[in-house]
C-alpha atoms as a PDB file:
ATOM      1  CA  UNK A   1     102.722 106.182  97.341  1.00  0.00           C
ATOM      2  CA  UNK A   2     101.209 105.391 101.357  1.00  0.00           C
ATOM      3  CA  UNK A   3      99.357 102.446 101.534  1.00  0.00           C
ATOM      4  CA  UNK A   4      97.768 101.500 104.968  1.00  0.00           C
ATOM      5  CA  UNK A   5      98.165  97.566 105.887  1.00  0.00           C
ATOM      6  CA  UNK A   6      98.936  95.912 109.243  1.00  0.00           C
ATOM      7  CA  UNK A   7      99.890  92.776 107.529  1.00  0.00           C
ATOM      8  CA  UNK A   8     102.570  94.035 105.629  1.00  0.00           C
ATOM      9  CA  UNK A   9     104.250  96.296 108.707  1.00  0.00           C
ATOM     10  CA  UNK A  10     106.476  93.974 110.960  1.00  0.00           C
ATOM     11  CA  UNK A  11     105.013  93.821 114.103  1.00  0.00           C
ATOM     12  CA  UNK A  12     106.252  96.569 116.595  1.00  0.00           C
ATOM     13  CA  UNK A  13     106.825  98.768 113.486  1.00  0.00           C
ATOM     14  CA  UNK A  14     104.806 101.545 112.204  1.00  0.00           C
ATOM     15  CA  UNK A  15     105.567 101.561 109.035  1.00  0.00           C
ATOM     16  CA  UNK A  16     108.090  99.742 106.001  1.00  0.00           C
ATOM     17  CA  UNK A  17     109.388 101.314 102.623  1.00  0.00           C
ATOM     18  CA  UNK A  18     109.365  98.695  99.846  1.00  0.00           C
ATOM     19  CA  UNK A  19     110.577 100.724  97.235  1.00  0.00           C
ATOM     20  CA  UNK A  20     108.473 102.252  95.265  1.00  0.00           C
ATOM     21  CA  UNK A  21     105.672 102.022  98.428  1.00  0.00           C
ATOM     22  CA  UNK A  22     105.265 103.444 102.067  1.00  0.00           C
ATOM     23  CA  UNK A  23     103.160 100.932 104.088  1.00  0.00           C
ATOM     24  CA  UNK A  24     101.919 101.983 107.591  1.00  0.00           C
ATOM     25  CA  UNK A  25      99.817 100.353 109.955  1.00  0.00           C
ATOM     26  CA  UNK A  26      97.574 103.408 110.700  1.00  0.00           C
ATOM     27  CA  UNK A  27      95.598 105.688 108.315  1.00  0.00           C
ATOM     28  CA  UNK A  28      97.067 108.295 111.177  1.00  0.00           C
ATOM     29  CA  UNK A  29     100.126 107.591 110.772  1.00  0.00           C
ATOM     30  CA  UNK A  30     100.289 109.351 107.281  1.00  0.00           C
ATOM     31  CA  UNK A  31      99.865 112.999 108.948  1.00  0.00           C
ATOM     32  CA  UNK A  32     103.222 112.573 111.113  1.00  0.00           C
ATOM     33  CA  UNK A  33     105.888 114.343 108.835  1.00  0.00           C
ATOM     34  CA  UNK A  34     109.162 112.600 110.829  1.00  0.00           C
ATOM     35  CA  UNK A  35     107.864 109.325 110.071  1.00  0.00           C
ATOM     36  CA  UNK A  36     106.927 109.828 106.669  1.00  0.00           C
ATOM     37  CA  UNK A  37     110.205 111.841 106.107  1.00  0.00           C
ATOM     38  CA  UNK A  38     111.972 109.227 107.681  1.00  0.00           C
ATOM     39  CA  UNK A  39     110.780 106.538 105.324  1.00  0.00           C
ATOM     40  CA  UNK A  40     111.653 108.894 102.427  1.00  0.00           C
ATOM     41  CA  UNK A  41     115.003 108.792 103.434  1.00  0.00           C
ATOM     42  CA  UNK A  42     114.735 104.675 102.767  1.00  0.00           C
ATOM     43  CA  UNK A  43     113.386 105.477  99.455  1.00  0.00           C
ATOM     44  CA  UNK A  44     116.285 107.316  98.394  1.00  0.00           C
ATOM     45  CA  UNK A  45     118.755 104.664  99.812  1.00  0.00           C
ATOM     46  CA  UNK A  46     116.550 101.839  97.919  1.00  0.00           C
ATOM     47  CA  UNK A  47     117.086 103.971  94.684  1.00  0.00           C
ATOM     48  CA  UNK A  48     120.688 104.062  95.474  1.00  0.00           C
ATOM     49  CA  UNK A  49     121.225 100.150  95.846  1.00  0.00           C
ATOM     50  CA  UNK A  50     119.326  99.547  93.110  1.00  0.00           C
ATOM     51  CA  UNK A  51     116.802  97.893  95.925  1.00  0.00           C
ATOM     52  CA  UNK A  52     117.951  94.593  95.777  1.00  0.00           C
ATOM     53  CA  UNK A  53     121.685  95.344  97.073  1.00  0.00           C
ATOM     54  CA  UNK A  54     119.700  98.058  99.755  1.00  0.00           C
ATOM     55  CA  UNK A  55     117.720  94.684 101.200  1.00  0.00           C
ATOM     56  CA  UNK A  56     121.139  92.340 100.741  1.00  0.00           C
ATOM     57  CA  UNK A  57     123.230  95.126 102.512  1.00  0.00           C
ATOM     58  CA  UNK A  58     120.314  95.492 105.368  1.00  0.00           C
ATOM     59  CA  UNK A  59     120.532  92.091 105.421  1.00  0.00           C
ATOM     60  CA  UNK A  60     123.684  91.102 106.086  1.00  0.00           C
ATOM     61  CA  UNK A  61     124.432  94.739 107.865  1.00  0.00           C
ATOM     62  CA  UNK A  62     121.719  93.505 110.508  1.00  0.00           C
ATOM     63  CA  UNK A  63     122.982  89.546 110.776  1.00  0.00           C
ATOM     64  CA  UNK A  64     126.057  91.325 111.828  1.00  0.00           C
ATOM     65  CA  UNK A  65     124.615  93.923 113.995  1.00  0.00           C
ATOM     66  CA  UNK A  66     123.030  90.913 116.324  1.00  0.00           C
ATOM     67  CA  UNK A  67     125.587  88.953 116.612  1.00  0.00           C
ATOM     68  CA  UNK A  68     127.612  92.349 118.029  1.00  0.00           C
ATOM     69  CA  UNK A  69     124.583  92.758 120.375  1.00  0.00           C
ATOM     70  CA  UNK A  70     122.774  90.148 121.034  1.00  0.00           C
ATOM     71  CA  UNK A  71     119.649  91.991 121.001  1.00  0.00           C
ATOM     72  CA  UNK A  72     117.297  92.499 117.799  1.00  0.00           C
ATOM     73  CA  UNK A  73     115.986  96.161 118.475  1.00  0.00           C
ATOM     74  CA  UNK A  74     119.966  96.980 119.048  1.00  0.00           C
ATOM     75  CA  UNK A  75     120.859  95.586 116.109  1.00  0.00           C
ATOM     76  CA  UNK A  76     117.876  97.316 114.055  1.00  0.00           C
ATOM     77  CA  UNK A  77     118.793 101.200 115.727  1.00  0.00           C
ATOM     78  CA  UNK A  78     122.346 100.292 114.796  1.00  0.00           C
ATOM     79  CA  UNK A  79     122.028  99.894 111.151  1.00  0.00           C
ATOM     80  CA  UNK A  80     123.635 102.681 109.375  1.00  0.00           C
ATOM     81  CA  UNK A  81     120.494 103.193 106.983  1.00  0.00           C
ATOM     82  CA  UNK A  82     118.206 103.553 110.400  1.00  0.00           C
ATOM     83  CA  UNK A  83     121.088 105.726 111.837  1.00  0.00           C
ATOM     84  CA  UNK A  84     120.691 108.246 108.851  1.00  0.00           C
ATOM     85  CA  UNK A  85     117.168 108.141 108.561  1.00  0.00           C
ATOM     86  CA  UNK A  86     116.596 108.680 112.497  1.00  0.00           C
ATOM     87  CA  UNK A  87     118.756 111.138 112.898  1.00  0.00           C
ATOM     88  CA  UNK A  88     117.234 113.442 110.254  1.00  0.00           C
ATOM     89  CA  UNK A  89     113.820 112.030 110.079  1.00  0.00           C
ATOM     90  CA  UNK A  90     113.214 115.823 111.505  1.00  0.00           C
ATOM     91  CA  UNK A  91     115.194 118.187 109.017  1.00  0.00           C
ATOM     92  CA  UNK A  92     112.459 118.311 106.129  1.00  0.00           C
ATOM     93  CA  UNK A  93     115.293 119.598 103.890  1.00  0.00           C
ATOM     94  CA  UNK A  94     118.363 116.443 104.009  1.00  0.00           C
ATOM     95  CA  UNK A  95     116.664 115.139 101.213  1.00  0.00           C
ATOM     96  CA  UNK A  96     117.631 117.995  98.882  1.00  0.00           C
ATOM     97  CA  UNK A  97     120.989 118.504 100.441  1.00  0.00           C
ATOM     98  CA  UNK A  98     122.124 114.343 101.021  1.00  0.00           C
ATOM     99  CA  UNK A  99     125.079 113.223  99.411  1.00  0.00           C
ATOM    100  CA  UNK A 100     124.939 109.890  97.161  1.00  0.00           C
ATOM    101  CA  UNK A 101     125.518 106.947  99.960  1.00  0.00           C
ATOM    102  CA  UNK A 102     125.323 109.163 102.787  1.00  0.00           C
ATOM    103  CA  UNK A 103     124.536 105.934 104.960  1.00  0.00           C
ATOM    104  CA  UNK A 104     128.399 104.952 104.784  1.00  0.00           C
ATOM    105  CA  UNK A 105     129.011 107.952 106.645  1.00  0.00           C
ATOM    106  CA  UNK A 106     126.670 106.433 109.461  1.00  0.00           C
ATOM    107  CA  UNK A 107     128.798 102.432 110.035  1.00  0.00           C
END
């Protein structure tokens, strides 16, 4: 399900999956297939993790990420489950091809 809330979007974000939601910022924002696809991809990797380990692994994955480079938006495009989800955000079919913890393959 989308829901449409600027409070609950980080800011500089345009959307957040919080498993089992999609929250954007803009009612727009719901007719762009990449990001919506893209935030799919999160869904999947919360179902994975059981959601709790997904936001302790993001966590911890990020902590690490900043230390390495000292820069938060680094850090955030670094993360292997942002790695997998931007880089196929645009094929409409990974869902129903992607391996079980295909975000290992992206550390």
């Amino acid at each position: 399900m989308i829901f449409i809330s600027k409070y609950i979007v980080p800011k500089g974000f345009s959307g957040i999956t919080l498993f089992p939601f999609i929250f954007l910022i803009d009612e727009n924002l719901k007719y762009i297939t990449t990001l919506i696809h893209h935030e799919k991809i999160h869904l999947q990797q919360q179902k994975e993790l059981l959601m709790i380990f997904f936001y302790i692994f993001y966590g911890l994955e990020w902590f690490f990420k900043l230390i390495k480079y000292r820069n938060r938006y680094l850090a955030y495009k670094n993360l292997s489950f942002e790695k997998e989800a931007y880089q196929n955000e645009k094929n409409l079919n990974y869902l129903k091809t992607r391996k079980a913890w295909a975000f290992l393959n992206y550390l």
